[in-house]
Protein backbone atom coordinates (compact mmCIF):
# COMPACT_ATOMS: atom_id res chain seq x y z
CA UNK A 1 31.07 19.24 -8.49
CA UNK A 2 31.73 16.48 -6.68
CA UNK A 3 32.19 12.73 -8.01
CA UNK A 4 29.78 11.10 -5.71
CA UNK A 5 27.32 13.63 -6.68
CA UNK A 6 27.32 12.03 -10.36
CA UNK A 7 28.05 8.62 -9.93
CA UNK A 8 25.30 7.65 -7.69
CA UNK A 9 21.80 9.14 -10.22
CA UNK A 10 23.96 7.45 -13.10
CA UNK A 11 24.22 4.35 -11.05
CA UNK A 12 20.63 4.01 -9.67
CA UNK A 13 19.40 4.86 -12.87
CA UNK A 14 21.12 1.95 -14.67
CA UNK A 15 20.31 -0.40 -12.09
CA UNK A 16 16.23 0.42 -12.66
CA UNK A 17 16.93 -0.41 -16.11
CA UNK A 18 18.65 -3.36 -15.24
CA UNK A 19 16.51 -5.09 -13.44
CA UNK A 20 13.64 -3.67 -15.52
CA UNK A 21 15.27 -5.59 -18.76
CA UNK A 22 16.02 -8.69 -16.82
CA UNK A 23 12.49 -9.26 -15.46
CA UNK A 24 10.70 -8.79 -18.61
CA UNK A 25 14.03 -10.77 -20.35
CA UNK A 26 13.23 -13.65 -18.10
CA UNK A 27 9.52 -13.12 -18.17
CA UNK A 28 9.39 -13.70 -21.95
CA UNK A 29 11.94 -16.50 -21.77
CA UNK A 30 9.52 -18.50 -18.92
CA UNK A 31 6.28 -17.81 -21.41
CA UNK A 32 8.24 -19.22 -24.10
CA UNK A 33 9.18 -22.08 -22.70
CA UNK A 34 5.82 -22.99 -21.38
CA UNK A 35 4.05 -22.17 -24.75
CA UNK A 36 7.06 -24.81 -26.22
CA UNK A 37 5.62 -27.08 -23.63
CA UNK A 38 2.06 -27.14 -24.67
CA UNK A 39 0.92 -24.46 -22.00
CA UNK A 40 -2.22 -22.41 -23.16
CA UNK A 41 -1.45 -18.57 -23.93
CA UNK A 42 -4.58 -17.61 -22.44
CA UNK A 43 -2.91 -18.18 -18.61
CA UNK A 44 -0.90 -15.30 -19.11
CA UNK A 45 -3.79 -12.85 -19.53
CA UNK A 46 -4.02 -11.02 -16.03
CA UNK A 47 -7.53 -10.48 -14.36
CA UNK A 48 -8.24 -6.41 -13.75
CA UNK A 49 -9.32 -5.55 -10.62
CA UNK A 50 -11.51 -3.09 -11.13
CA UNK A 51 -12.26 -2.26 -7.22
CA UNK A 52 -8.72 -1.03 -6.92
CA UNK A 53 -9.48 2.58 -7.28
CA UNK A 54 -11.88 2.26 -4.92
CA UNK A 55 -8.86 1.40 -2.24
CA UNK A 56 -6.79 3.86 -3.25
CA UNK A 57 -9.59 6.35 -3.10
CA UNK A 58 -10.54 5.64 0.01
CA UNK A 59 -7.32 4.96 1.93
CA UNK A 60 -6.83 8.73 0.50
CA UNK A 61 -9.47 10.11 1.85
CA UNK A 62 -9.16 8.30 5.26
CA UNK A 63 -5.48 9.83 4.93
CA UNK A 64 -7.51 13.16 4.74
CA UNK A 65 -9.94 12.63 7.48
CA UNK A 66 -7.36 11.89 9.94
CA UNK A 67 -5.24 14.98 9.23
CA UNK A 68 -8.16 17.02 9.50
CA UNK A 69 -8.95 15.46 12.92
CA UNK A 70 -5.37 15.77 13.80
CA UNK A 71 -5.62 19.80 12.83
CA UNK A 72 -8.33 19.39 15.90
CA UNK A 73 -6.63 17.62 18.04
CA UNK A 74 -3.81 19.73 17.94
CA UNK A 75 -5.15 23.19 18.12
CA UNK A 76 -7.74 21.54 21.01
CA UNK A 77 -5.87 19.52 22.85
CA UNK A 78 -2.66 19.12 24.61
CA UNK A 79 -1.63 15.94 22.80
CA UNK A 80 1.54 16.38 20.97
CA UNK A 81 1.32 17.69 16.91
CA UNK A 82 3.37 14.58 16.23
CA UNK A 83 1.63 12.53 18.07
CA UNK A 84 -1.80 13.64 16.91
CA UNK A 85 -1.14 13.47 12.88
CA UNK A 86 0.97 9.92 12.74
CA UNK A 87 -1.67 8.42 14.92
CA UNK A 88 -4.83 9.85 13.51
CA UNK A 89 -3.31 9.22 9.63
CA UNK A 90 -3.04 5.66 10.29
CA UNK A 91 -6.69 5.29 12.35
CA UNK A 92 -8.04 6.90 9.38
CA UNK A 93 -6.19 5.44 7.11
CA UNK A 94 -6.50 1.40 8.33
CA UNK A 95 -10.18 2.24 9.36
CA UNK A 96 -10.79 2.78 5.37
CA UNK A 97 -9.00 0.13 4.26
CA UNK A 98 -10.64 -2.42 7.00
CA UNK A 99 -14.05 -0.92 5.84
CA UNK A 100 -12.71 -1.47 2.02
CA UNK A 101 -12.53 -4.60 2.60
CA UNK A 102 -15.88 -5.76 3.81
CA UNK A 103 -17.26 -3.85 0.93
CA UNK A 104 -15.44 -6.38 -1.44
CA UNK A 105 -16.58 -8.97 0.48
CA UNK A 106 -19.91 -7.91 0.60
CA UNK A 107 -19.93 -7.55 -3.12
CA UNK A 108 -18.44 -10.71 -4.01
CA UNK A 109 -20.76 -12.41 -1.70
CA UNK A 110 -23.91 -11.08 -3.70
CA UNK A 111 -22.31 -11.99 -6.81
CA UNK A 112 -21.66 -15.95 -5.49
């Protein structure tokens, strides 16, 4: 076995943990320090989005649509398979994401 072949998944394993310990190390050290300075805890408490499944969901299944289309343009067509499946992933893909978002918008418009 070679050296390399060790050294590097011990080394990019301890740098994840690294940084992992030093952002939550500083993290805690900023919210004490602003709790010290009369900050309210409650501005730490992070919002939920709850719509973000709905993206993900969608972009997936826009992911899906286009390689399904692609499956027909390539067995239909003379465009190129390559061709055909990055370009059709990514019309699929942005189309759901573009229609994602004037869903939200929509929503949060009835809500104001």
């Amino acid at each position: 076995m070679d050296a390399v072949e060790i050294i590097v998944p011990v080394s990019m394993f301890i740098s994840v943990v690294a940084i992992a310990y030093f952002f939550f190390y500083t993290r805690n050290k900023e919210r004490l320090a602003l709790i010290e300075n009369g900050a309210d805890a409650k501005m730490f408490q992070t919002r939920t989005n709850k719509t973000g499944v709905l993206k993900v969901g969608m972009f997936f299944v826009g992911i899906a649509l286009g390689i399904i289309t692609a499956g027909m343009l390539d067995a239909f067509t003379t465009i190129k398979e390559e061709v055909a499946y990055f370009s059709m992933m990514f019309l699929f893909g942005g189309s759901s994401l573009i229609l994602y978002y004037y869903l939200n918008n929509n929503k949060k418009n009835e809500e104001d």
